[in-house]
N, C-alpha and C. Protein backbone atom coordinates (compact mmCIF):
# COMPACT_ATOMS: atom_id res chain seq x y z
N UNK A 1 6.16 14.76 5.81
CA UNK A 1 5.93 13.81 4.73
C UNK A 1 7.07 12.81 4.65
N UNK A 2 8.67 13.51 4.53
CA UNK A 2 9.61 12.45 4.54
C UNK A 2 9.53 11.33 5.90
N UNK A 3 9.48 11.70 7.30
CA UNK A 3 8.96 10.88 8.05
C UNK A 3 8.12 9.99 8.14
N UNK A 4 6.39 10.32 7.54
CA UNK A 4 5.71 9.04 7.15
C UNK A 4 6.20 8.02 6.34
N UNK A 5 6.95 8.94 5.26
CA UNK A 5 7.77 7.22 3.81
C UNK A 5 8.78 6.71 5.01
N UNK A 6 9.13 7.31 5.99
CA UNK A 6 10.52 6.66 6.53
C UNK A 6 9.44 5.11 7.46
N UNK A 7 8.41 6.26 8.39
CA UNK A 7 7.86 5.00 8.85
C UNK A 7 7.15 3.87 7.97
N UNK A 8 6.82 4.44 6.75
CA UNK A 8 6.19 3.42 6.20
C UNK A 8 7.30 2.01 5.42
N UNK A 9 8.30 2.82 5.10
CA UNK A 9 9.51 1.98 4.71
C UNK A 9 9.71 0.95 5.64
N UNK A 10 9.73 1.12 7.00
CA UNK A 10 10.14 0.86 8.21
C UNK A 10 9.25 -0.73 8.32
N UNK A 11 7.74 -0.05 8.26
CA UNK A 11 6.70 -1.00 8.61
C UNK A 11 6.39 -1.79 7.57
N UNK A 12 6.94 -1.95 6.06
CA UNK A 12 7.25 -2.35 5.08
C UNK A 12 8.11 -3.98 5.18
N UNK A 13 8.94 -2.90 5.54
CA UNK A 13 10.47 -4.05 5.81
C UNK A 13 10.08 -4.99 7.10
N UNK A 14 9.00 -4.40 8.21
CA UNK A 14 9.08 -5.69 9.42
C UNK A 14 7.97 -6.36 8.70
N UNK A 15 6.95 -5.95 8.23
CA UNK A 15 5.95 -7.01 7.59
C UNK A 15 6.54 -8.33 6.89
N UNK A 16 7.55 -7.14 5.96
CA UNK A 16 8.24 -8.51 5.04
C UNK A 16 8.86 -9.74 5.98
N UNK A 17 9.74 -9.04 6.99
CA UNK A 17 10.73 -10.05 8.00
C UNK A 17 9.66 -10.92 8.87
N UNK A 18 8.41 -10.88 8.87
CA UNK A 18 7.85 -11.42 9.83
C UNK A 18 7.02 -12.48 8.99
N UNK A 19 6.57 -12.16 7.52
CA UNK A 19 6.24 -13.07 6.82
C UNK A 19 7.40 -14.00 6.45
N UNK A 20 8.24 -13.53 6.23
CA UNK A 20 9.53 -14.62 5.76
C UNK A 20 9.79 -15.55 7.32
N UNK A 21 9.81 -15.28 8.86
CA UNK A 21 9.55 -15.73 9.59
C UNK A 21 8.65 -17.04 9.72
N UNK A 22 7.37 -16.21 9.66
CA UNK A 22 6.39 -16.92 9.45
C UNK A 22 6.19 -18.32 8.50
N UNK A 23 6.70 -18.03 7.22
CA UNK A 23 6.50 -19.11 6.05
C UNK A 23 7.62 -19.94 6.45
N UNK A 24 9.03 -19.75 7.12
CA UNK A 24 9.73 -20.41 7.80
C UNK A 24 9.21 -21.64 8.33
N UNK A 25 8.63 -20.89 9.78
CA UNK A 25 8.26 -21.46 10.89
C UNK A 25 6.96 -22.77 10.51
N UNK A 26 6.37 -22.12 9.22
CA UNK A 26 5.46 -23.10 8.74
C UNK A 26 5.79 -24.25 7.57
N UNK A 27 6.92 -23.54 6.99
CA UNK A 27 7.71 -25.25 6.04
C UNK A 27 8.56 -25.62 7.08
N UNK A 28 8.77 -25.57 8.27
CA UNK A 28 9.23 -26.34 9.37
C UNK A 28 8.32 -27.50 9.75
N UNK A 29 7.34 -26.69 10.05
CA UNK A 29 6.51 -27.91 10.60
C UNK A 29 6.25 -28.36 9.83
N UNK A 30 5.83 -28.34 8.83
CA UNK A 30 5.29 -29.26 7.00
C UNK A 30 6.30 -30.51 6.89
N UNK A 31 7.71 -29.80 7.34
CA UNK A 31 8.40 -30.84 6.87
C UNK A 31 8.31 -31.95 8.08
N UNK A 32 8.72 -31.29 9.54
CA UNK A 32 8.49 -32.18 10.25
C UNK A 32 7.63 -33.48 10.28
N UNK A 33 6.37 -32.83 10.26
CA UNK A 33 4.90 -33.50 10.15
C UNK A 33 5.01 -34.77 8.79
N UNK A 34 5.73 -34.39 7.90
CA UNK A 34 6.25 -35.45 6.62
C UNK A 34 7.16 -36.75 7.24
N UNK A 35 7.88 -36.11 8.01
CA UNK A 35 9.20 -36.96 8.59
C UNK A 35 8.39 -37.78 9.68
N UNK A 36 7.36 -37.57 10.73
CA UNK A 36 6.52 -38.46 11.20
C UNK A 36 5.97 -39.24 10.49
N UNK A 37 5.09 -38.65 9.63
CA UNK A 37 4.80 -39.68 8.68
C UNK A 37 5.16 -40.67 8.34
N UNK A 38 6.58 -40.20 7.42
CA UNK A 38 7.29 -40.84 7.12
C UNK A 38 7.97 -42.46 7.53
N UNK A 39 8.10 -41.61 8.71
CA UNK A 39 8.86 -42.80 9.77
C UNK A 39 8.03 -43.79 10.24
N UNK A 40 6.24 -43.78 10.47
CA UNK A 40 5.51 -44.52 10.49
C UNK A 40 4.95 -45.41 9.20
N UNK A 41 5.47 -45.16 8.46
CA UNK A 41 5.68 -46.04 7.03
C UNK A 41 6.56 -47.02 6.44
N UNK A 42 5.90 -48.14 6.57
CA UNK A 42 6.31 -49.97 6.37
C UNK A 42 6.96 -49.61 5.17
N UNK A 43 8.48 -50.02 4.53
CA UNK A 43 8.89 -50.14 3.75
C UNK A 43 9.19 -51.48 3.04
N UNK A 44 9.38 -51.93 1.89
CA UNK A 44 9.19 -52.72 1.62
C UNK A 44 11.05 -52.71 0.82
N UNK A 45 11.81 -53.64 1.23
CA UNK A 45 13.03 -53.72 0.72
C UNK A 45 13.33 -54.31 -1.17
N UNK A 46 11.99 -55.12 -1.37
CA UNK A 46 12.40 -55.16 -2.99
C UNK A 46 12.25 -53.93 -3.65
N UNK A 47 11.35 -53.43 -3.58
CA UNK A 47 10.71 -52.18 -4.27
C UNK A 47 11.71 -51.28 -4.07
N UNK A 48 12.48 -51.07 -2.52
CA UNK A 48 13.69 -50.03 -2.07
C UNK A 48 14.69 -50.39 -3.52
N UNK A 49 14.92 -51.86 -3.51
CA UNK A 49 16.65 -51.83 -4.35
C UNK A 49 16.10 -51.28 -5.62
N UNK A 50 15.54 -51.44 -6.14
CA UNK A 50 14.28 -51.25 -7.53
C UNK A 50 14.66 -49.60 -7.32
N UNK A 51 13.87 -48.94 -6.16
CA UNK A 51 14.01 -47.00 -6.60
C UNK A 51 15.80 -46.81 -6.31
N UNK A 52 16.51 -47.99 -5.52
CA UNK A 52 18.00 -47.28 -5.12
C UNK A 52 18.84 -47.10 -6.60
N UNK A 53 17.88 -48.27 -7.09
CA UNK A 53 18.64 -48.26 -8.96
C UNK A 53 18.48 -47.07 -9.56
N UNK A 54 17.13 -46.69 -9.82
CA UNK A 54 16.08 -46.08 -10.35
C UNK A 54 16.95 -44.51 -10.25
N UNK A 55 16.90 -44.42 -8.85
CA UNK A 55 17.25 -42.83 -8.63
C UNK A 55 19.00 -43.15 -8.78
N UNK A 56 19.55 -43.86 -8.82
CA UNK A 56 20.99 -43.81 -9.36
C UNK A 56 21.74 -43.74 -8.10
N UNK A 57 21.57 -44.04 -6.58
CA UNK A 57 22.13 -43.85 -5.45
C UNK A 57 23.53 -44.22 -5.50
N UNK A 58 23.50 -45.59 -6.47
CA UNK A 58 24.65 -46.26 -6.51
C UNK A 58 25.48 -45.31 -7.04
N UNK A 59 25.55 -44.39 -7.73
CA UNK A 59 26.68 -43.79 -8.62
C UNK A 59 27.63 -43.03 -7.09
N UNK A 60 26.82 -42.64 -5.95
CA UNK A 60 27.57 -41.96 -5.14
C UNK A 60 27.60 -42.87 -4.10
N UNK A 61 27.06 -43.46 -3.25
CA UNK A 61 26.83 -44.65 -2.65
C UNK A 61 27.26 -45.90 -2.76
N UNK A 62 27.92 -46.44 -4.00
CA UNK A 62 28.40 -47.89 -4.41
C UNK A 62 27.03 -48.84 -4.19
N UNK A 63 26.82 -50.16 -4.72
CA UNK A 63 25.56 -50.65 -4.61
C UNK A 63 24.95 -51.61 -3.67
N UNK A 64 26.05 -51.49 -2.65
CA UNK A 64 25.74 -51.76 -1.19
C UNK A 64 26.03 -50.99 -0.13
N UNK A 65 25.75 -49.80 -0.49
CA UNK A 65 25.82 -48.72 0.36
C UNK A 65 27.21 -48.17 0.96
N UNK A 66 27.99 -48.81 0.65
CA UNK A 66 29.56 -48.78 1.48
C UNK A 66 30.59 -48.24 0.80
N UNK A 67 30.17 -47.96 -0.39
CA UNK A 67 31.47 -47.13 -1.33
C UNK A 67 30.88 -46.13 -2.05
N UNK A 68 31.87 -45.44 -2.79
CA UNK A 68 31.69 -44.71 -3.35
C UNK A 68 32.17 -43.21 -2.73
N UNK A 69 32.01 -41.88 -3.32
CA UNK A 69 32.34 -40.42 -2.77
C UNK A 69 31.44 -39.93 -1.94
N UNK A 70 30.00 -40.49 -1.97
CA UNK A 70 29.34 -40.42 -1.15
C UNK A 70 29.35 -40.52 0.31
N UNK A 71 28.63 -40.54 1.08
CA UNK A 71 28.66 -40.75 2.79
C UNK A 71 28.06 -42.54 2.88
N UNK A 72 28.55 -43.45 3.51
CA UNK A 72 28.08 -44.67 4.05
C UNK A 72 26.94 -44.82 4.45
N UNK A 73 26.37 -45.63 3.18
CA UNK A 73 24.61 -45.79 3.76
C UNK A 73 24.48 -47.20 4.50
N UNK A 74 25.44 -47.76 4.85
CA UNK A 74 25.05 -49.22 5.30
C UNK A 74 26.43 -49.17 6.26
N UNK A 75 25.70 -49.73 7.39
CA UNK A 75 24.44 -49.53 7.88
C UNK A 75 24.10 -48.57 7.91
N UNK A 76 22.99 -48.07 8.07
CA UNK A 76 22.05 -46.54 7.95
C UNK A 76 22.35 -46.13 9.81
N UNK A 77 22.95 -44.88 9.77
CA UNK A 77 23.24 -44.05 10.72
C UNK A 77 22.39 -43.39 11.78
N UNK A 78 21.10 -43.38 10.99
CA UNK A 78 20.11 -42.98 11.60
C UNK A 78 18.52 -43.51 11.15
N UNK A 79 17.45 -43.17 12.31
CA UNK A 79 16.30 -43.65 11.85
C UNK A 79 15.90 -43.21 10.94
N UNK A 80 14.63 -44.03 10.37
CA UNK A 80 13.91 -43.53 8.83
C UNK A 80 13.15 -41.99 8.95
N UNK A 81 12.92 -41.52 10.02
CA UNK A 81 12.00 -40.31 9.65
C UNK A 81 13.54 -39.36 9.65
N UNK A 82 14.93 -39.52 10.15
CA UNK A 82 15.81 -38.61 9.79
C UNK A 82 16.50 -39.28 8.48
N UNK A 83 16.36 -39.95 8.34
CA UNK A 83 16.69 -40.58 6.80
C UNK A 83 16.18 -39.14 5.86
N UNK A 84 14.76 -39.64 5.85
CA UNK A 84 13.72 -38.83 5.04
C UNK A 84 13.67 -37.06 5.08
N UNK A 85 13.78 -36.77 6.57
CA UNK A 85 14.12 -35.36 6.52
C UNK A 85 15.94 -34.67 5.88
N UNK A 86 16.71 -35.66 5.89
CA UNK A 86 17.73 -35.31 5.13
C UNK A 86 17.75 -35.04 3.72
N UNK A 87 16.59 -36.37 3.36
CA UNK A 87 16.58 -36.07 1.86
C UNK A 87 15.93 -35.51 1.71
N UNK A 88 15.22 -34.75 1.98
CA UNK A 88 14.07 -33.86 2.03
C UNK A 88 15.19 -32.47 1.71
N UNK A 89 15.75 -32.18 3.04
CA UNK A 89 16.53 -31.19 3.11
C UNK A 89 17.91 -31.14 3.69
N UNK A 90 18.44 -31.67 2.51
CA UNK A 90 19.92 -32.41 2.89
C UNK A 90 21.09 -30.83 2.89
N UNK A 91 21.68 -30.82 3.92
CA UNK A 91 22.91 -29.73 4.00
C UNK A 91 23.40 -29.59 2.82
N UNK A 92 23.94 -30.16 2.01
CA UNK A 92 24.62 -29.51 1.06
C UNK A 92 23.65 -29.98 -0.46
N UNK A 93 22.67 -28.95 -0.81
CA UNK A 93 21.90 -29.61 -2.30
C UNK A 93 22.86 -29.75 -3.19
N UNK A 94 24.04 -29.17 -3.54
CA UNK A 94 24.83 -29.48 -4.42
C UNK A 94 25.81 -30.64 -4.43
N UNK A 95 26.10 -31.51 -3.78
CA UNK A 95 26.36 -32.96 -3.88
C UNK A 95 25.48 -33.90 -3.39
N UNK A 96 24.04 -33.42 -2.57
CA UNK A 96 22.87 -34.32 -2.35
C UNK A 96 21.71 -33.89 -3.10
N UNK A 97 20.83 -34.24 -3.85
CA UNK A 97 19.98 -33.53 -3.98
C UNK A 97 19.01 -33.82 -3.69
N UNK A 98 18.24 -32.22 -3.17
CA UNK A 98 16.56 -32.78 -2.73
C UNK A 98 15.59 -33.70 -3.20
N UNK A 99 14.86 -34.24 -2.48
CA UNK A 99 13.92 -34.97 -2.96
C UNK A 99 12.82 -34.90 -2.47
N UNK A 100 12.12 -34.11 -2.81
CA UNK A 100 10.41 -32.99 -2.54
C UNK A 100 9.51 -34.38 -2.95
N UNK A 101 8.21 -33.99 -2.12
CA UNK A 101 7.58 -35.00 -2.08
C UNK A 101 7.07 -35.73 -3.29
N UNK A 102 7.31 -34.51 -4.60
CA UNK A 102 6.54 -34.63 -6.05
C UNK A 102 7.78 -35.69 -6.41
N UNK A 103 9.12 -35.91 -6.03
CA UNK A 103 10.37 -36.48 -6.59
C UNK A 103 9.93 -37.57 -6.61
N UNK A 104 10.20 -38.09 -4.71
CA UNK A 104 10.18 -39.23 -3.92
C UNK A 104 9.08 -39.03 -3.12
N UNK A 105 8.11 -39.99 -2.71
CA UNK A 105 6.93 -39.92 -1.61
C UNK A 105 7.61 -40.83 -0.68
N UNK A 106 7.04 -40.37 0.10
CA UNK A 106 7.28 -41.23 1.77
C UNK A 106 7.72 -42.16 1.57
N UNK A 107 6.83 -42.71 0.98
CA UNK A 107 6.65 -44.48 0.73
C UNK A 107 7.64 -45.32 0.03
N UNK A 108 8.15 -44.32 -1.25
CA UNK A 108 9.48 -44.81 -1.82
C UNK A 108 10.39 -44.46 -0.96
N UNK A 109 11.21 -43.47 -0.04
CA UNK A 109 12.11 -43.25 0.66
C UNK A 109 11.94 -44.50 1.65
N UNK A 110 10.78 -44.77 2.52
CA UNK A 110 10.55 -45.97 3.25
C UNK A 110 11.26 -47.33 2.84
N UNK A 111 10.79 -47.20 1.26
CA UNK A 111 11.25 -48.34 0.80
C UNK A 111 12.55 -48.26 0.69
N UNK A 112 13.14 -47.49 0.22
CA UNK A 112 14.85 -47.16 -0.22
C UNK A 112 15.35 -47.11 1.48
N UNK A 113 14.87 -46.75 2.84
CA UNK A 113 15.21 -46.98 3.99
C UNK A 113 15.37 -48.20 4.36
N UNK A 114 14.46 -49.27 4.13
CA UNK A 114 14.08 -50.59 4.03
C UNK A 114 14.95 -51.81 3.65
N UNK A 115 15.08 -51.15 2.34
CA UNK A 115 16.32 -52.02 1.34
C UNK A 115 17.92 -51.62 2.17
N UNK A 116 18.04 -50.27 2.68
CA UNK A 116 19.66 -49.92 2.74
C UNK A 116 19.20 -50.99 4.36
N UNK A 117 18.42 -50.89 5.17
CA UNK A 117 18.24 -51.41 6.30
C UNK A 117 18.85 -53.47 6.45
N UNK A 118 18.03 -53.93 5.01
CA UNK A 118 17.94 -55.11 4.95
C UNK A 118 19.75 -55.59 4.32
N UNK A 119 20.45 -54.95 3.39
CA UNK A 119 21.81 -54.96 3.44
C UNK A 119 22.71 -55.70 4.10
N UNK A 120 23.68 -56.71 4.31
CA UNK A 120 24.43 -57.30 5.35
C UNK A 120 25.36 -55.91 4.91
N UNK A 121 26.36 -56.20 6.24
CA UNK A 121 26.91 -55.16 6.35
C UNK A 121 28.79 -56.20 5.31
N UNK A 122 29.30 -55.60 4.72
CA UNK A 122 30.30 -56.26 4.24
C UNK A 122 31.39 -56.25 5.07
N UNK A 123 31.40 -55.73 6.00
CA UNK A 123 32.44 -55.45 7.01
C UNK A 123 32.13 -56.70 7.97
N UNK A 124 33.36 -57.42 8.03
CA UNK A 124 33.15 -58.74 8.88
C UNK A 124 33.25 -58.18 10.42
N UNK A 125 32.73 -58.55 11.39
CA UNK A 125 32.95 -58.67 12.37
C UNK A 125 33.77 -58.86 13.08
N UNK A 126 34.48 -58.05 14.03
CA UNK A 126 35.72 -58.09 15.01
C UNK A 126 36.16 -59.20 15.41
N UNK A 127 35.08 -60.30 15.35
CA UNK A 127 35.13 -61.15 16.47
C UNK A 127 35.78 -62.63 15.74
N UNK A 128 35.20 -62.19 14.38
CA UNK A 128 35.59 -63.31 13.26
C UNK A 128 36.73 -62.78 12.59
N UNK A 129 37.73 -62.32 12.93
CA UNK A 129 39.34 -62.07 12.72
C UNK A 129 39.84 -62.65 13.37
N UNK A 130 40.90 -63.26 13.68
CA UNK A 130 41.50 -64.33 14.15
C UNK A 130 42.61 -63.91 14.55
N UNK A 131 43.35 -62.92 13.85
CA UNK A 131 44.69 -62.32 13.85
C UNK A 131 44.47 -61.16 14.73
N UNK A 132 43.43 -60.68 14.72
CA UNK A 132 42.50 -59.41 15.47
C UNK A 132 42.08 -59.65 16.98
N UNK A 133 41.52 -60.73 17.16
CA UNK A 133 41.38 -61.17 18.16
C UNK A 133 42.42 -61.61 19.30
N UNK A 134 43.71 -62.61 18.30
CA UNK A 134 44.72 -62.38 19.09
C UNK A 134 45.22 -60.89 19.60
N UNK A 135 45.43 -60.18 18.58
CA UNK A 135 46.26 -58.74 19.44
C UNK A 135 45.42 -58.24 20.58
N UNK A 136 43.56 -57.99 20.38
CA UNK A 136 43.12 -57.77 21.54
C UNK A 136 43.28 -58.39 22.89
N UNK A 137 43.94 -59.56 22.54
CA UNK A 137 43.78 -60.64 24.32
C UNK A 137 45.39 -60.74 24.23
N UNK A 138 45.95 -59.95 23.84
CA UNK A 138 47.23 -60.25 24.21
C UNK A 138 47.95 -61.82 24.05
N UNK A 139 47.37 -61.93 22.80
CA UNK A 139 47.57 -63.47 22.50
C UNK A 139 48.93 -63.63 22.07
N UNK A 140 50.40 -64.07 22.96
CA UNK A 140 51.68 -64.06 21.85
C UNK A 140 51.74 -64.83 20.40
N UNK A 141 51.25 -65.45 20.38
CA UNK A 141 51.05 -65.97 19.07
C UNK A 141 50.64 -64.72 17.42
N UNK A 142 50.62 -63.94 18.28
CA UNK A 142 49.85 -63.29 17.26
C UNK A 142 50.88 -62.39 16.13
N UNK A 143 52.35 -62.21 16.73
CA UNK A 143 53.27 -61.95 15.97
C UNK A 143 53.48 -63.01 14.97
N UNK A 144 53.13 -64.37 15.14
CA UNK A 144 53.51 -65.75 14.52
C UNK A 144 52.32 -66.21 13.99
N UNK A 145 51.32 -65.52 13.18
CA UNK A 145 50.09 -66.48 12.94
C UNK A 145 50.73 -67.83 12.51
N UNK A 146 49.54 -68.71 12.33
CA UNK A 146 50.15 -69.91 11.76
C UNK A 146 49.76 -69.77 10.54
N UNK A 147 50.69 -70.85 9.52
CA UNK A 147 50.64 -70.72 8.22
C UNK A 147 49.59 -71.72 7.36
């Protein structure tokens, strides 16, 4: 008798591990299958600055993406369907938080992809430093800008 509870304990516990497996393996693909989606979805950049307000991005983000305690959204680091699967299921929920499809839909993340996309970047260009350009070409002048 103690042997059957042992096997049944046994066959208990792999059922459980194989359903928890299982429901895994299937909000994997759910999410995936979202993030295609996703990424095949036209965003529209007014509507983006409109939800970047809305959802408060700016408080961690600054309101061109470039400041703040947050991570640098401008330029955007990666494409929109990994945009979307981050916020979906961002590494750390406790300084990012999720945003399940009931939050944000595709379509608003698209848009909020859209808007951080359309952004100039505030960081001038290498090429338009002057003082910068000298030190790269070995310009002597460049100890002496002019005044």
């Amino acid at each position: 008798m103690r042997m059957g509870m042992r096997m049944t304990g046994w066959l208990a516990l792999g059922l459980g591990v194989s359903g928890a497996v299982l429901f895994t393996v299937v909000a994997a693909g759910a999410t995936t299958e979202t993030s295609q989606d996703a990424a095949a979805l036209r965003g529209d950049a007014d509507r983006g600055r409109v939800l970047f307000e809305a959802y408060t991005c700016y408080g961690c983000h600054g309101y061109t993406g470039e400041t703040g305690f947050g991570p640098r959204l401008n330029p955007p680091r990666h494409d929109q369907a990994e945009f979307v699967q981050y916020l979906r299921n961002p590494r750390n929920p406790r300084r990012m938080p999720p945003y399940q499809q009931d939050d944000a839909s595709d379509q608003k993340l698209a848009d909020i992809f859209a808007y951080l996309t359309s952004l100039p970047s505030a960081s001038p260009e290498a090429e338009s430093i002057p003082l910068l350009q000298a030190i790269l070409t070995g310009d002597e002048n460049a100890d002496n800008p002019p005044h």
